[in-house]
N, C-alpha and C. Protein backbone atom coordinates (compact mmCIF):
# COMPACT_ATOMS: atom_id res chain seq x y z
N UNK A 1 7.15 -43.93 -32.03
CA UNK A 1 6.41 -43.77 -30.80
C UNK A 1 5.98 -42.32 -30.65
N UNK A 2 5.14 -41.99 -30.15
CA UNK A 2 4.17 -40.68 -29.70
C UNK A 2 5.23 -40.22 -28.81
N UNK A 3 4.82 -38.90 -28.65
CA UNK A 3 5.17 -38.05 -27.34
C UNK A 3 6.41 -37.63 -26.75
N UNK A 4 6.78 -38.43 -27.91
CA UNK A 4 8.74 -38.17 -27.41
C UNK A 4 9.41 -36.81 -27.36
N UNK A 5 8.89 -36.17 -28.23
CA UNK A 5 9.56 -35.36 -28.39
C UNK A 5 8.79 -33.62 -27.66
N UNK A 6 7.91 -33.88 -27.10
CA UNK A 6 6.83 -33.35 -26.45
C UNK A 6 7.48 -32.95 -25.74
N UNK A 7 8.50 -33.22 -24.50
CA UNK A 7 8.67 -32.36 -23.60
C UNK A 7 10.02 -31.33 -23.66
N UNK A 8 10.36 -31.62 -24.95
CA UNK A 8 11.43 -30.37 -25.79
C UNK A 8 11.13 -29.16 -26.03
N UNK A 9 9.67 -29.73 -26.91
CA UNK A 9 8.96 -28.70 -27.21
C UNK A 9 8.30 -27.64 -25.90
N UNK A 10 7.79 -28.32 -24.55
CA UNK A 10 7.81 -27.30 -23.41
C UNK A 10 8.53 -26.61 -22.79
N UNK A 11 9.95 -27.26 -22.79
CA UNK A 11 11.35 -27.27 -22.66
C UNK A 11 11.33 -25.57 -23.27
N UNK A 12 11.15 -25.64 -24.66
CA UNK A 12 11.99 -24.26 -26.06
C UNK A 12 10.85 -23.51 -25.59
N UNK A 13 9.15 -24.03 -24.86
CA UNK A 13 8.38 -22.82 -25.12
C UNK A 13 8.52 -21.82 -23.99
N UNK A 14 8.98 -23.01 -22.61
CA UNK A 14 8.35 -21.86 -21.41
C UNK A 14 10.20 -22.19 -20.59
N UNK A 15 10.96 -22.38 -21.12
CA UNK A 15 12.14 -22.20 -20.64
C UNK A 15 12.62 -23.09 -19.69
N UNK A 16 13.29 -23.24 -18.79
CA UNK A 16 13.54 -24.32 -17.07
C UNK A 16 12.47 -24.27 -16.41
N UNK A 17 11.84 -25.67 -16.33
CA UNK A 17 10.99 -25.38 -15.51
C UNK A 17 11.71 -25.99 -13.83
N UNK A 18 10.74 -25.85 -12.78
CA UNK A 18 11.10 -26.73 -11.58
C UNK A 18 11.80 -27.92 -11.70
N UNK A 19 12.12 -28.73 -10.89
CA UNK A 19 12.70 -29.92 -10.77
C UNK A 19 10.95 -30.96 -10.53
N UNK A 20 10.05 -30.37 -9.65
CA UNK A 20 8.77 -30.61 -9.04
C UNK A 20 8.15 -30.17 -10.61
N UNK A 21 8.11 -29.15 -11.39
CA UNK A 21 7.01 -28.90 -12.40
C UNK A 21 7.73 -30.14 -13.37
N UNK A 22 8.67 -30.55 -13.90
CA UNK A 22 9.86 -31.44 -14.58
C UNK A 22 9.05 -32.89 -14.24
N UNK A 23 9.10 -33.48 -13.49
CA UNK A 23 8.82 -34.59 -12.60
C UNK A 23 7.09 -34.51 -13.16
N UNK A 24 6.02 -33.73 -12.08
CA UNK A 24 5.13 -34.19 -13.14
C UNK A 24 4.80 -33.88 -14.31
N UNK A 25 5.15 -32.90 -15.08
CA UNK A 25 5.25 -33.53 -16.67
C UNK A 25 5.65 -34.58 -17.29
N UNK A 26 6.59 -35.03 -16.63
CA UNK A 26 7.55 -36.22 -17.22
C UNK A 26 6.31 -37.42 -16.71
N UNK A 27 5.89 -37.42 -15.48
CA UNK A 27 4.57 -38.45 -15.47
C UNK A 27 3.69 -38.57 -16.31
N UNK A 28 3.17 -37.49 -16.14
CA UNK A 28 2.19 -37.01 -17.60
C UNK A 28 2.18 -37.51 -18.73
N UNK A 29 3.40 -37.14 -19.49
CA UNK A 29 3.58 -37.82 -20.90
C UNK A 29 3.90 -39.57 -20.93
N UNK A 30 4.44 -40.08 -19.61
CA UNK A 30 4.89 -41.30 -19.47
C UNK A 30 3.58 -42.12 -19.75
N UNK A 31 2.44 -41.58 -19.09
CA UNK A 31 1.43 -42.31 -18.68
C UNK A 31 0.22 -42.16 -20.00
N UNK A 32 0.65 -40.74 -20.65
CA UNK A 32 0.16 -40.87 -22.00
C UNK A 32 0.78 -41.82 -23.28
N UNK A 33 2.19 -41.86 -22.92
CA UNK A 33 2.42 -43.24 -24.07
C UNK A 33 2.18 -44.29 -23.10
N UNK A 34 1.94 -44.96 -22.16
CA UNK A 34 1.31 -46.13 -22.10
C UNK A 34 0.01 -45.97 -22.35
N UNK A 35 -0.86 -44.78 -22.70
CA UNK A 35 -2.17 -44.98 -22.90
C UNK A 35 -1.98 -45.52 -24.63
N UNK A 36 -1.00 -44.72 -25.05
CA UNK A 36 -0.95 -44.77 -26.38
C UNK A 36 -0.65 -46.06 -27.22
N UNK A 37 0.54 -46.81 -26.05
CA UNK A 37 1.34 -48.16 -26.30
C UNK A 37 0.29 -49.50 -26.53
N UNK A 38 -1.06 -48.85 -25.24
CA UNK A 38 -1.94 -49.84 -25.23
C UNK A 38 -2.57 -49.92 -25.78
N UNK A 39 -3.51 -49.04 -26.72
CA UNK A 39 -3.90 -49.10 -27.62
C UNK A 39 -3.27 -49.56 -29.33
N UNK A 40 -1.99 -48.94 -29.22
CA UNK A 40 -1.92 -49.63 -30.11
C UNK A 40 -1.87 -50.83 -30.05
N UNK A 41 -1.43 -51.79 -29.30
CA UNK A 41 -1.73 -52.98 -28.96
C UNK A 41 -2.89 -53.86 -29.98
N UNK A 42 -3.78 -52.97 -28.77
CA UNK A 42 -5.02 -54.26 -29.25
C UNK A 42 -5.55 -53.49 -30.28
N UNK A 43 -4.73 -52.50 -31.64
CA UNK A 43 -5.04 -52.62 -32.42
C UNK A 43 -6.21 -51.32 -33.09
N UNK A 44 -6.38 -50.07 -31.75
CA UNK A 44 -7.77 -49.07 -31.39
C UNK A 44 -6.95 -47.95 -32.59
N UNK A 45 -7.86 -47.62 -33.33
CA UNK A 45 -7.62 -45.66 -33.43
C UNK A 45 -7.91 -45.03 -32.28
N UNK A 46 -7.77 -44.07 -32.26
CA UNK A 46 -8.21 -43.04 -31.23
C UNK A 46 -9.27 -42.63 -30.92
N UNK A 47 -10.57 -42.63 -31.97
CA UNK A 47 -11.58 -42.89 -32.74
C UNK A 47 -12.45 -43.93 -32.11
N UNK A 48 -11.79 -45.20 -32.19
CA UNK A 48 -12.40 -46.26 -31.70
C UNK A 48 -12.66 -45.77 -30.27
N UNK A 49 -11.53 -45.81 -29.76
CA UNK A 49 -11.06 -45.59 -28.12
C UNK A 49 -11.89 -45.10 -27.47
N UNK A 50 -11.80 -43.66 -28.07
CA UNK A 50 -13.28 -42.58 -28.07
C UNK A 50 -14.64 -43.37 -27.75
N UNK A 51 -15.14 -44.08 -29.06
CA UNK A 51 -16.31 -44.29 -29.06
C UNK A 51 -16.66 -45.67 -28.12
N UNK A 52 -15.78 -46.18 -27.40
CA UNK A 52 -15.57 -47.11 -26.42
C UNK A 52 -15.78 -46.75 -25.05
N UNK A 53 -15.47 -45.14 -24.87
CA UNK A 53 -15.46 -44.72 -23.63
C UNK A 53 -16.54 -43.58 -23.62
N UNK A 54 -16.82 -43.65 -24.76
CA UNK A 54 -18.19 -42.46 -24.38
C UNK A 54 -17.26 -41.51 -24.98
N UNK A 55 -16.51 -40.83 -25.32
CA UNK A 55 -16.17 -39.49 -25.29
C UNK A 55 -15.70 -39.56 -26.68
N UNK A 56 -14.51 -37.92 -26.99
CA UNK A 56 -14.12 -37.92 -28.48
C UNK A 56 -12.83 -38.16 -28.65
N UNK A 57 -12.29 -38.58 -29.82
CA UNK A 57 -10.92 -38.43 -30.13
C UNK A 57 -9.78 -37.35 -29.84
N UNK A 58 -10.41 -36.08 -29.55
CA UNK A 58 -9.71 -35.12 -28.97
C UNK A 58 -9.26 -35.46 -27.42
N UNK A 59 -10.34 -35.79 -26.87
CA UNK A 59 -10.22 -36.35 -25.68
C UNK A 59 -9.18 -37.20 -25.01
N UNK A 60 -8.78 -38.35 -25.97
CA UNK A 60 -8.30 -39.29 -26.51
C UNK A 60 -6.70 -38.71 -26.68
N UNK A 61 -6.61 -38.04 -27.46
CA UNK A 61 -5.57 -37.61 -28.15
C UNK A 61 -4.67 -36.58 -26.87
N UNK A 62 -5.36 -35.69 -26.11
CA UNK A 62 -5.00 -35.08 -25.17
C UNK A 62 -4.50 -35.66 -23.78
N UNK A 63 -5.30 -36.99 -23.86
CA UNK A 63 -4.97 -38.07 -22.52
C UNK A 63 -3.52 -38.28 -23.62
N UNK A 64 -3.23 -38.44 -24.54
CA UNK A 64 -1.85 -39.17 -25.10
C UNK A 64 -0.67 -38.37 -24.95
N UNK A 65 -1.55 -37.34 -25.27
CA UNK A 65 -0.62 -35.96 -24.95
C UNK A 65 0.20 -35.90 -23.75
N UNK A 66 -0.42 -36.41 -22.81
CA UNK A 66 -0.20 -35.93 -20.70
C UNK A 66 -0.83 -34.94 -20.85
N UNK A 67 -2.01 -34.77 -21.20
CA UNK A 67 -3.00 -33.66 -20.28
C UNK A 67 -4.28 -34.05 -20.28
N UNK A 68 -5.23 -33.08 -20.72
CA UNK A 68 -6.59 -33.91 -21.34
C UNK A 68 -7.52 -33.76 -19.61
N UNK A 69 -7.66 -35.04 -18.75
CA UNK A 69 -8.40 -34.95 -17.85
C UNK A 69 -7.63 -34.99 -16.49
N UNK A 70 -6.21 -34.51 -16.87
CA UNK A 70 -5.63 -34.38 -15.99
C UNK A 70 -5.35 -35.54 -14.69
N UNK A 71 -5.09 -36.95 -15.87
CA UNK A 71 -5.06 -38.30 -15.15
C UNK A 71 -6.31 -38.44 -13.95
N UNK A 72 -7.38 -37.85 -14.19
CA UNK A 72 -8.52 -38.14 -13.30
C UNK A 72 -8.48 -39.88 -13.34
N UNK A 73 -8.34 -40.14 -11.82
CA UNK A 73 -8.64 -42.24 -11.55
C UNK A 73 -10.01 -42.55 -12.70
N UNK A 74 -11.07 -42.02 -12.20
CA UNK A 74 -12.40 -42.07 -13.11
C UNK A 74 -12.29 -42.41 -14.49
N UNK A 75 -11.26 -41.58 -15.37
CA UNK A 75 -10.80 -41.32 -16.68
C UNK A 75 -9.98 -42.39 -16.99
N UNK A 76 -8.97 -42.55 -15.60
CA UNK A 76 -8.00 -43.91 -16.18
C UNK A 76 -8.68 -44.96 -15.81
N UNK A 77 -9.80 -45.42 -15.11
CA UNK A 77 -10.66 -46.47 -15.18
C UNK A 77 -11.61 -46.36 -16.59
N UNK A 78 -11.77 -45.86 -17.29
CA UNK A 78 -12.75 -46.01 -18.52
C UNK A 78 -11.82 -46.60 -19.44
N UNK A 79 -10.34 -45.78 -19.40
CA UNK A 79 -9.57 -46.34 -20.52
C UNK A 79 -9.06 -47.76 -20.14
N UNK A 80 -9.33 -47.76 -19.03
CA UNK A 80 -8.15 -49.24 -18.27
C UNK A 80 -9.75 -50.32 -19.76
N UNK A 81 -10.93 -50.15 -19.08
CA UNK A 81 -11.89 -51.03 -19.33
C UNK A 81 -12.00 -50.93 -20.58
N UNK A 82 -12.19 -49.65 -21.19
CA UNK A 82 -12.06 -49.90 -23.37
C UNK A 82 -11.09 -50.45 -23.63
N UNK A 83 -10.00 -50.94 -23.19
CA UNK A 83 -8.81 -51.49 -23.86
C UNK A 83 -8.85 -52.92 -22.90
N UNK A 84 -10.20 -53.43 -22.59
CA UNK A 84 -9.79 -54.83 -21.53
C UNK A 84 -8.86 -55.26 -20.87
N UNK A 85 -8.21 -53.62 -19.98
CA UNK A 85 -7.00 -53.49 -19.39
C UNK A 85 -8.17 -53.47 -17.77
N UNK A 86 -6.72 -53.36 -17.05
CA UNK A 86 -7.56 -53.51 -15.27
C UNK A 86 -6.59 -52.13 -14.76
N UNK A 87 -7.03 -51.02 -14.24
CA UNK A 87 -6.59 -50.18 -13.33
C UNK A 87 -6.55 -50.66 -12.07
N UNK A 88 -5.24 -50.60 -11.64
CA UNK A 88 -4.88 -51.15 -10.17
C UNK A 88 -4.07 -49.99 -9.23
N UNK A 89 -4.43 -49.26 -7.98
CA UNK A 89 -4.18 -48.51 -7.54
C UNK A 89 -3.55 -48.99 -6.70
N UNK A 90 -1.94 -48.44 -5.63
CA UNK A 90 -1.49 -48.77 -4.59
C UNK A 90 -0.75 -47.80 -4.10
N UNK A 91 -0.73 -48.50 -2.80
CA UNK A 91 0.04 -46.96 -1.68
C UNK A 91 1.36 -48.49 -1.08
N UNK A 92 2.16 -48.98 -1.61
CA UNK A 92 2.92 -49.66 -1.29
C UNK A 92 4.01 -49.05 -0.42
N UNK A 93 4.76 -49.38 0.39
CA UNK A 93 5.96 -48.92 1.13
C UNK A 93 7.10 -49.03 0.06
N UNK A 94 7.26 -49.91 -0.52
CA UNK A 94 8.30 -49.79 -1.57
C UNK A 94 7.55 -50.11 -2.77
N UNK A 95 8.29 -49.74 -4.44
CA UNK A 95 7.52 -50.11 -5.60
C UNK A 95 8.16 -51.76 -5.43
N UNK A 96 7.27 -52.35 -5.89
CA UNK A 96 7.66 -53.51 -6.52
C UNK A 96 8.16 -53.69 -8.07
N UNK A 97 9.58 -54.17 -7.64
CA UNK A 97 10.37 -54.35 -8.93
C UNK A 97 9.44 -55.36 -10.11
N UNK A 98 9.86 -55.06 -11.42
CA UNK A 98 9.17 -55.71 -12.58
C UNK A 98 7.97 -55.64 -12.97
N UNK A 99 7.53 -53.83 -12.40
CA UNK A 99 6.34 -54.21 -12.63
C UNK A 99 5.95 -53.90 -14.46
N UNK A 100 4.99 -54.88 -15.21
CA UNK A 100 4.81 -54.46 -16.83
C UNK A 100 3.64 -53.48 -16.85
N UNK A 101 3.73 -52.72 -17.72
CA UNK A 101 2.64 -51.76 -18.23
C UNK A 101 2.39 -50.69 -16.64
N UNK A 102 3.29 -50.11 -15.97
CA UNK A 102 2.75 -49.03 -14.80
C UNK A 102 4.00 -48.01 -15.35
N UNK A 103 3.69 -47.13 -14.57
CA UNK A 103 4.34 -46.29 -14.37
C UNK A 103 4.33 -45.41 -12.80
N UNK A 104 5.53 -45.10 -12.32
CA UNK A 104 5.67 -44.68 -11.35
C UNK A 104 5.76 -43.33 -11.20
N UNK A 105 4.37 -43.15 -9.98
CA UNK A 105 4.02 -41.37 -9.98
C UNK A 105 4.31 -40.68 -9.17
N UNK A 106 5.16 -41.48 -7.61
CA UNK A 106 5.11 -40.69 -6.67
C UNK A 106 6.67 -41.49 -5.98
C-alpha cells in the first residue's frame, strides 16, 4: 500500500508537530490512499486517472500523496467521477457507523 510510511518521514523531517497540524495530515494521507485504493480498484495508472480528469500524473500522484490540491471538493468531485465513484458531502450530528470507502475529517 502507498503512503504508509509518509508521515514518518514528516515526523524525522520537521520534528513534533501539533496535535491540530498531526490530525490534518493524518486526513490528508488517509484520503490520499483511498484515492489510491480506488483506483487501484478499477484497475487506473495514475496516467490514466490523469487523462480522465483533464490534468497530469503529477497531479495525480500529489492528491495520493495528501497534498496536491489541497482536497479542493471541485478536485474530489473530478476524481469521485474518473473512477465512476459518487462524492457525497455531509454535516451529520453524529458519523454514521459502517460507513465503506469515507473517511472522517472533522
Amino acid at each position: 500500500m502507498a503512503n504508509r510510511s509518509r508521515w514518518e518521514d514528516i515526523k524525522n523531517e520537521r520534528g513534533e508537530p501539533s496535535e491540530e497540524a498531526r490530525a490534518g495530515v493524518e486526513q490528508d494521507l488517509a484520503l490520499g490512499q483511498l484515492i489510491y485504493d480506488l483506483r487501484i480498484e478499477v484497475g487506473l495508472s495514475q496516467r490514466e486517472l490523469a487523462e480522465r480528469m483533464g490534468t497530469t500524473q503529477s497531479v495525480i500522484s500529489r492528491l495520493e500523496e495528501g497534498g496536491g490540491a489541497r482536497n479542493r471538493i471541485d478536485t474530489l468531485a473530478r476524481v469521485a467521477t474518473a473512477l465512476g465513484r459518487h462524492l457525497v458531502l455531509s454535516f451529520p450530528a453524529e458519523v454514521p457507523d459502517g460507513l465503506e470507502d469515507a473517511i472522517q475529517v472533522a
